[in-house]
Protein backbone atom coordinates (compact mmCIF):
# COMPACT_ATOMS: atom_id res chain seq x y z
CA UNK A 1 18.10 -42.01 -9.08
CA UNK A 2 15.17 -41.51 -11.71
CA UNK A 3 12.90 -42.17 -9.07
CA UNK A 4 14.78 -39.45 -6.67
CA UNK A 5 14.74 -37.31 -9.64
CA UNK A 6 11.27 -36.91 -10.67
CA UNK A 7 9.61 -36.71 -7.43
CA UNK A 8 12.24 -33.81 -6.67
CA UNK A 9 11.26 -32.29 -10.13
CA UNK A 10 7.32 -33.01 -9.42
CA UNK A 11 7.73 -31.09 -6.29
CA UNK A 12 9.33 -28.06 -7.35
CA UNK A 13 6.19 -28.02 -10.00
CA UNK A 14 3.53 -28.02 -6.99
CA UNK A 15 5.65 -25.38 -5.26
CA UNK A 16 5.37 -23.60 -8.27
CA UNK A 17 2.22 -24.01 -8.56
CA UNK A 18 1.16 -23.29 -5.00
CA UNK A 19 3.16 -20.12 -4.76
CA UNK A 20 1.51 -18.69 -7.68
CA UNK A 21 -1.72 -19.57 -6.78
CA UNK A 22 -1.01 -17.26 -3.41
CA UNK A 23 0.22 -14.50 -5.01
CA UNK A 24 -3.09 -14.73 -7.43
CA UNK A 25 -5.08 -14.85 -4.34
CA UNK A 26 -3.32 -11.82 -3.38
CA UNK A 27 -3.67 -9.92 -5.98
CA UNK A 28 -7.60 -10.80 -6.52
CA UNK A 29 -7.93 -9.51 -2.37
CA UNK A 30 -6.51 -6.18 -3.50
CA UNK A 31 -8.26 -5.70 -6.15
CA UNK A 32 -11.73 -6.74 -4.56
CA UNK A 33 -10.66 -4.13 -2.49
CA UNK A 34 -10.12 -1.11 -4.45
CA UNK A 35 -13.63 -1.84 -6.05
CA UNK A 36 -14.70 -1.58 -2.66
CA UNK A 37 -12.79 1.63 -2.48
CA UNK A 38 -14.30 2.82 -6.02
CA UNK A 39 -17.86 2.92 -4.91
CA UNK A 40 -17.60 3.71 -1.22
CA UNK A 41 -15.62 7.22 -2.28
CA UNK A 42 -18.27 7.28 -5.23
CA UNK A 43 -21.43 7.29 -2.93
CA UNK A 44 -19.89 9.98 -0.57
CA UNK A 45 -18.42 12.62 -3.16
CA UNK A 46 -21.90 12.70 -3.93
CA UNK A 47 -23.23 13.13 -0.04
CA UNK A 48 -20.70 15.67 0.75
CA UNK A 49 -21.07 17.72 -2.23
CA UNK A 50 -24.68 17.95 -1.82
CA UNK A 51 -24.80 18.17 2.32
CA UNK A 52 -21.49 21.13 1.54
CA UNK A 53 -23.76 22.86 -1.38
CA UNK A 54 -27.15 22.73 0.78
CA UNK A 55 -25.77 23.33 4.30
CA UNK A 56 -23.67 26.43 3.40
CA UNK A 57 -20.04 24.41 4.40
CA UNK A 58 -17.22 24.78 1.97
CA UNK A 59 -15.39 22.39 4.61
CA UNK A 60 -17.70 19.83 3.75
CA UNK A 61 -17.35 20.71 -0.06
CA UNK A 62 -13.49 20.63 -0.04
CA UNK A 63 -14.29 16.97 1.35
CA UNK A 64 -16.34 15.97 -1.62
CA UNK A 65 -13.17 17.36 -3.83
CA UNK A 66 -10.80 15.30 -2.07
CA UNK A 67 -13.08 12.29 -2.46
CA UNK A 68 -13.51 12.71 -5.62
CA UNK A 69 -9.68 12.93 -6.25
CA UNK A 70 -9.94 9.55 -4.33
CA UNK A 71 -12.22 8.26 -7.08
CA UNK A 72 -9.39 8.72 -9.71
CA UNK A 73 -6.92 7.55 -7.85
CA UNK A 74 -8.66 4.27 -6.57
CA UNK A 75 -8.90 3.61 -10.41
CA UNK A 76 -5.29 4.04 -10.75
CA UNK A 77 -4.65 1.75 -7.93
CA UNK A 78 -6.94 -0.97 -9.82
CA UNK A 79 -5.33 -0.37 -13.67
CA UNK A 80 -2.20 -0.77 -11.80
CA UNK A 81 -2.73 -4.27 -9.95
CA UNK A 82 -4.43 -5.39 -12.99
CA UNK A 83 -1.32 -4.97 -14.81
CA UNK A 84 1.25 -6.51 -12.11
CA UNK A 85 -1.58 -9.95 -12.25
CA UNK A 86 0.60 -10.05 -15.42
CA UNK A 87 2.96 -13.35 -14.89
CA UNK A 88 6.37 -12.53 -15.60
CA UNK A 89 7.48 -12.78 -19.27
CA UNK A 90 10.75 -12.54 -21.37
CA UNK A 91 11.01 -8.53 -21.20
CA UNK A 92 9.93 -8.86 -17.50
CA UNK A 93 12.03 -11.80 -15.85
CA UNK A 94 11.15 -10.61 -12.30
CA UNK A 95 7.08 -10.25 -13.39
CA UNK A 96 5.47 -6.96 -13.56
CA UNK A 97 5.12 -6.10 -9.99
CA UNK A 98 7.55 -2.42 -10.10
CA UNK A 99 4.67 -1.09 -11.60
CA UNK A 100 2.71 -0.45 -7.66
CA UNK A 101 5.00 1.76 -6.61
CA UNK A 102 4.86 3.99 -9.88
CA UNK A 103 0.85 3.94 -9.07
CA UNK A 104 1.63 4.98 -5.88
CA UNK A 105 3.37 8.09 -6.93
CA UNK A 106 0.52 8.98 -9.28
CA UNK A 107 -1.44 8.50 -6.17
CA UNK A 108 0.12 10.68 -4.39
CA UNK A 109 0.28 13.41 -6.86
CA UNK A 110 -3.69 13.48 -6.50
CA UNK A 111 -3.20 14.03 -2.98
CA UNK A 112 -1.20 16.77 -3.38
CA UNK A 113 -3.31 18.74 -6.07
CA UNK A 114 -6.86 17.95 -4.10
CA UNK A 115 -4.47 19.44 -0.93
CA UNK A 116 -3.79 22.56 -3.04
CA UNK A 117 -7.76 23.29 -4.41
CA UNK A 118 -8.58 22.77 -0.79
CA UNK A 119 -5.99 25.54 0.26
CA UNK A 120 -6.43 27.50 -2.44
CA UNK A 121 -10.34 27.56 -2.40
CA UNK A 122 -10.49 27.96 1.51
CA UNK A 123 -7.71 31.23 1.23
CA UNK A 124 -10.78 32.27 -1.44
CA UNK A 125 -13.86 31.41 1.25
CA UNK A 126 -12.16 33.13 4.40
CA UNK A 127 -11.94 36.50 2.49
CA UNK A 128 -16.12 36.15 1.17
CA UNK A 129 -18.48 36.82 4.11
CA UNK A 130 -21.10 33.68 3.84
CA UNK A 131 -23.44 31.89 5.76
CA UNK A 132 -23.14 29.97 9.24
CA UNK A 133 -23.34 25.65 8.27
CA UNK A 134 -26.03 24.46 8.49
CA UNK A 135 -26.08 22.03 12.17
CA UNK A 136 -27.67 19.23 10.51
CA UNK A 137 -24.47 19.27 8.43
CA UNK A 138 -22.42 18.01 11.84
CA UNK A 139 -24.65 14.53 12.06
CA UNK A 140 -23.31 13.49 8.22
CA UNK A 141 -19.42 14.66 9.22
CA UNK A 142 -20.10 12.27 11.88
CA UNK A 143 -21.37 9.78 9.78
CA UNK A 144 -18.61 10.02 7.60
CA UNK A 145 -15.76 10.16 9.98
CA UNK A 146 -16.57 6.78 11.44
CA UNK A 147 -17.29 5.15 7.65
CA UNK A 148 -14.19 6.78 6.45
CA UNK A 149 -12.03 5.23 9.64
CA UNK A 150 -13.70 1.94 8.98
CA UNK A 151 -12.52 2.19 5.30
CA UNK A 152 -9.00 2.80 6.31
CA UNK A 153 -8.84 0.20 8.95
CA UNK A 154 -10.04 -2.70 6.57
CA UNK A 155 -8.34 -1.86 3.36
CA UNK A 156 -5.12 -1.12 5.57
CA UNK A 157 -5.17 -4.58 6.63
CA UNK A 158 -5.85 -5.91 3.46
CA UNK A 159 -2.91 -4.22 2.08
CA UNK A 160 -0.67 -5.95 4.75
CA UNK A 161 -2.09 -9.26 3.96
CA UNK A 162 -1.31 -8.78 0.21
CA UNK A 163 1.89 -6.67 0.97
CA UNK A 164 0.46 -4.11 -1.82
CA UNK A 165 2.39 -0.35 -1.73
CA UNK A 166 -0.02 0.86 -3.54
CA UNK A 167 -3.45 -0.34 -1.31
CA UNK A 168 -1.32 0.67 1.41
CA UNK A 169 -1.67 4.49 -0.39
CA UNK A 170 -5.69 3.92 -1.02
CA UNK A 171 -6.03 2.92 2.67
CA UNK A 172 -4.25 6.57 3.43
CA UNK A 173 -6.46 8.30 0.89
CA UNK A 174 -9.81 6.99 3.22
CA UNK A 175 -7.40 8.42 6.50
CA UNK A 176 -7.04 11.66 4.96
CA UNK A 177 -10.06 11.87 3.66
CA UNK A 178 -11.28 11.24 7.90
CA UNK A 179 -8.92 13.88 8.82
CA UNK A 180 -10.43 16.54 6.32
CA UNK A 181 -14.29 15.31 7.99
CA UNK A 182 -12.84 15.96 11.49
CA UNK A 183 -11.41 19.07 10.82
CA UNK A 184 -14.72 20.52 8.85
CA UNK A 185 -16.34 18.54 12.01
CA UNK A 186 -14.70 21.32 14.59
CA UNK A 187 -14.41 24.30 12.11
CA UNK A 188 -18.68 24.34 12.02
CA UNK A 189 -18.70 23.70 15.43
CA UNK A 190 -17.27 26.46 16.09
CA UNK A 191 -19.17 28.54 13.69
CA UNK A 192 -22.29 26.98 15.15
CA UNK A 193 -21.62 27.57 18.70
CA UNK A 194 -19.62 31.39 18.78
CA UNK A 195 -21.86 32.26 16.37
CA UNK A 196 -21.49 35.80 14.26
CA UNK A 197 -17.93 36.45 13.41
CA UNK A 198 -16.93 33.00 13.03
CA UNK A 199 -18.69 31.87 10.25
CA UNK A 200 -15.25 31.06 8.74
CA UNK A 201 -14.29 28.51 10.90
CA UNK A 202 -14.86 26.07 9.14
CA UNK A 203 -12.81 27.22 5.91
CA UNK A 204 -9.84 27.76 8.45
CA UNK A 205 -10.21 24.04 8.87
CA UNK A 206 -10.50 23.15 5.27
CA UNK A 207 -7.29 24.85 4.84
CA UNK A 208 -5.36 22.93 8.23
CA UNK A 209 -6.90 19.65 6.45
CA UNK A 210 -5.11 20.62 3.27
CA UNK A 211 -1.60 20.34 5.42
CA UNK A 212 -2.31 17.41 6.96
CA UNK A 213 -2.77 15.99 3.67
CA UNK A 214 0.44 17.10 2.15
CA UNK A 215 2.01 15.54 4.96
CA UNK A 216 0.02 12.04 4.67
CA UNK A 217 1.13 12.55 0.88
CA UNK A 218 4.87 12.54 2.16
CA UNK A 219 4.36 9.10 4.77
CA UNK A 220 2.71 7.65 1.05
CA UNK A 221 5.07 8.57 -0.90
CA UNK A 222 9.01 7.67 1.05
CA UNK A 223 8.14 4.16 1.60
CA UNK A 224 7.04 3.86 -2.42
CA UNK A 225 10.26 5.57 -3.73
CA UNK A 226 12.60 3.06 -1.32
CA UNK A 227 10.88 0.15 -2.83
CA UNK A 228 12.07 2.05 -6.40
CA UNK A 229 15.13 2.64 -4.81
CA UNK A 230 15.37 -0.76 -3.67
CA UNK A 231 16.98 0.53 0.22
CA UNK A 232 17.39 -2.06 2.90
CA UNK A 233 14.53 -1.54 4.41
CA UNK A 234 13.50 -5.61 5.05
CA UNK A 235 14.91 -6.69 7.88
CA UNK A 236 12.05 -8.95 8.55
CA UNK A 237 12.02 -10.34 5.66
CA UNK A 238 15.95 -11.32 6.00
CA UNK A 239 15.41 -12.57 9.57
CA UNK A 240 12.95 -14.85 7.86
CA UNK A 241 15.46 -16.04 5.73
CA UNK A 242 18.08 -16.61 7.40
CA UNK A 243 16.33 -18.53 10.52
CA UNK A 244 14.76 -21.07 7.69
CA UNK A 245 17.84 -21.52 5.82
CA UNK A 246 19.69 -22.48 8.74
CA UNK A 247 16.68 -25.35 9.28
CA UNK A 248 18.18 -26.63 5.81
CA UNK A 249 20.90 -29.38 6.83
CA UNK A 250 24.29 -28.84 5.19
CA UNK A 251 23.51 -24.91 5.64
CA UNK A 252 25.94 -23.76 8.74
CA UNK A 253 25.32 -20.19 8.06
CA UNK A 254 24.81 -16.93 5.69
CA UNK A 255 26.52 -14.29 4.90
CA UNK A 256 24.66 -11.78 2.34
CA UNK A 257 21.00 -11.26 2.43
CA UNK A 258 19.91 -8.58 0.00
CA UNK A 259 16.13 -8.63 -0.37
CA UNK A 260 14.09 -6.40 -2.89
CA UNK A 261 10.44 -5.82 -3.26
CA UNK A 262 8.35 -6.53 -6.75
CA UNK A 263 4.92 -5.35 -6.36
CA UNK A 264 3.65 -7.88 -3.67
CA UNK A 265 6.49 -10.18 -3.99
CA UNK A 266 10.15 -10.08 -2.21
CA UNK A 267 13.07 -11.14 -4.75
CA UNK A 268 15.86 -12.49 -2.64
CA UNK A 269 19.70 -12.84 -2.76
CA UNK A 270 21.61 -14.75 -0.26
CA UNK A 271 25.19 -16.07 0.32
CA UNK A 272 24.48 -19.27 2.03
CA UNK A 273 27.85 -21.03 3.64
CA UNK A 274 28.35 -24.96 3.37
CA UNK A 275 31.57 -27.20 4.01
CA UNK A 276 34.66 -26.01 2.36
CA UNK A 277 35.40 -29.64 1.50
CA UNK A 278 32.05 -31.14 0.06
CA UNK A 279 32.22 -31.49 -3.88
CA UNK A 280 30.58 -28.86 -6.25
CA UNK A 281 27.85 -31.13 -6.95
CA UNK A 282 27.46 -31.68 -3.05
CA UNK A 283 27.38 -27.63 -3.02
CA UNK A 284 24.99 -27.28 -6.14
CA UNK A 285 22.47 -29.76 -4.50
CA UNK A 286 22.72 -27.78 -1.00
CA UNK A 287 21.43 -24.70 -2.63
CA UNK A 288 18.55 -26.24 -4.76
CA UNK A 289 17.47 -27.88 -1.32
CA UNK A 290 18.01 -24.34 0.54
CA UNK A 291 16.12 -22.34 -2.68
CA UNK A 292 12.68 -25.18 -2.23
CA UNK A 293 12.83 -24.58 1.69
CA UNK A 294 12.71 -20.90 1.29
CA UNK A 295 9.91 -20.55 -1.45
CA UNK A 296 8.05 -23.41 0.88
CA UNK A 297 8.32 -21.54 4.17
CA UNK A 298 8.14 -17.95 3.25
CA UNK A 299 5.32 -17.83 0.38
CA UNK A 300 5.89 -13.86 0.01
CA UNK A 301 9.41 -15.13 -1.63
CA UNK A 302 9.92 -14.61 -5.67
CA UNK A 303 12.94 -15.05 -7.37
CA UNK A 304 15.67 -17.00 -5.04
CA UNK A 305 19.18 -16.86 -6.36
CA UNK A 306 21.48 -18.71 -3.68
CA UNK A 307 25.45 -18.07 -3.63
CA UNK A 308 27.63 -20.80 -1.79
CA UNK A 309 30.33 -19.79 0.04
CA UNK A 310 32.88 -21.97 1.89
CA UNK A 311 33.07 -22.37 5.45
CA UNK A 312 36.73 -22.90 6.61
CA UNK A 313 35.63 -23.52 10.18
């Protein structure tokens, strides 16, 4: 029985250990990847700002606003995975992991106030006769449109490897931030090609980028307040669950599955069925087998907290 016991014991430790060790892994990903964020957005605030100041394109200037705006809230995206690293302490049983989709909302409130200077400051532009853009102007938009695209596709993914709400929002920020390029991209094209009378254009499409980020800002922000909310919005995750606790023997079903998300972790709680007729240390055993399979086969797993319920059949 000692013997039983302590190799039991020793591997719940490297389970421990091992599970940790991924969600560390995780969080370093995501956070290599909002540096990466930090100075791309950085470099072209700076390029847009002076290509929008030099080639006479307030489209290309609102850009270098909402990149900017993407600066700050990069940074926020970084403080905040810095603090969920935290490992879970006495005040904060279930670790520190709520704290992504409160960065996402901040996020998201940057959106929404670069979206309104962009509106606001186009409304301005379209009633001030200026210049035509410059066409050189077109060949950085370009530039830009496929860099920003790239951006979003790679820290997108990385925020689905690390199951991060809040890298999920940065990856939106480098979408929206394309959007805003391809719609200065066709407002100076038009001002370019019709010429006289249409040197607007491109200030009309400032202000139809502005929308479309208000409603990116929206797609951010719903999936960040049901993780708050904690909605039943997992069914993956349950499927998961319940196809690997039914590979436990001794396990002849499930009832409940209520899963909740913690920062990159899911927290799970699950009425698991056994034999009506086994003993209660027969039962207790069952779900201490059922809680190690589990963290084993679905590493995204956190806190476990198993239920037995009797099956009658």
């Amino acid at each position: 029985m000692l013997g039983s016991f302590s190799f039991k014991q020793f591997f719940k430790f490297v389970l421990t250990l091992v599970n940790k060790d991924c969600l560390m892994k995780k969080v370093d990903t995501a956070i290599k990847t909002t540096y990466f964020s930090i100075l791309g957005n950085t470099l072209l605030a700076l390029i847009k700002g002076l290509a929008g100041f030099f080639g006479n394109s307030y489209a290309l200037i609102a850009d270098a606003i909402e990149s900017t705006t993407d600066i700050c809230s990069s940074l926020l995206v970084l403080l905040g995975l810095k603090y969920a690293k935290r490992p879970a302490d006495e005040n904060h049983p279930y670790g520190h992991g709520r704290i992504e989709p409160l960065i996402t909302f901040l996020v998201v409130a940057f959106l929404v106030t670069s979206a309104t200077i962009i509106a606001y400051e186009s409304i301005q532009n379209i009633q001030t006769p200026h210049e035509t853009p410059k066409a050189w102007t077109l060949w950085v938009l370009g530039a830009i449109i496929l860099w920003k695209e790239i951006s979003f596709r790679w820290v997108l993914k990385r925020s689905k490897q690390t199951n991060s709400s809040s890298l999920k929002a940065d990856a939106w920020h480098h979408r929206s931030d394309a959007i805003t390029s391809i719609m200065a991209f066709i407002g100076i094209t038009i001002a370019l090609y019709f010429g006289e009378g249409y040197e607007t254009a491109d200030d009309w499409a400032a202000l139809l980028a502005s929308f479309i980020i208000l409603y990116n800002s929206y797609l951010i922000f719903r999936p960040a307040l049901a993780e708050i909310m904690d909605e039943h919005i997992y069914d993956d995750v349950i499927e998961k669950v319940r196809e690997t606790s039914l590979k436990v023997e001794g396990i002849t079903g499930t009832e409940k599955c209520m899963i909740r998300k913690s920062g990159m972790t899911y927290h799970v709680d699950l009425h698991a069925m056994v034999n009506a007729h086994i003993t209660v240390k027969e039962g207790h055993r069952l779900s201490h087998e059922l809680k190690d399979r589990l963290l084993q086969d679905i590493p995204d797993l956190g806190q476990v907290l198993i239920h037995i319920e009797p099956d009658d059949l």
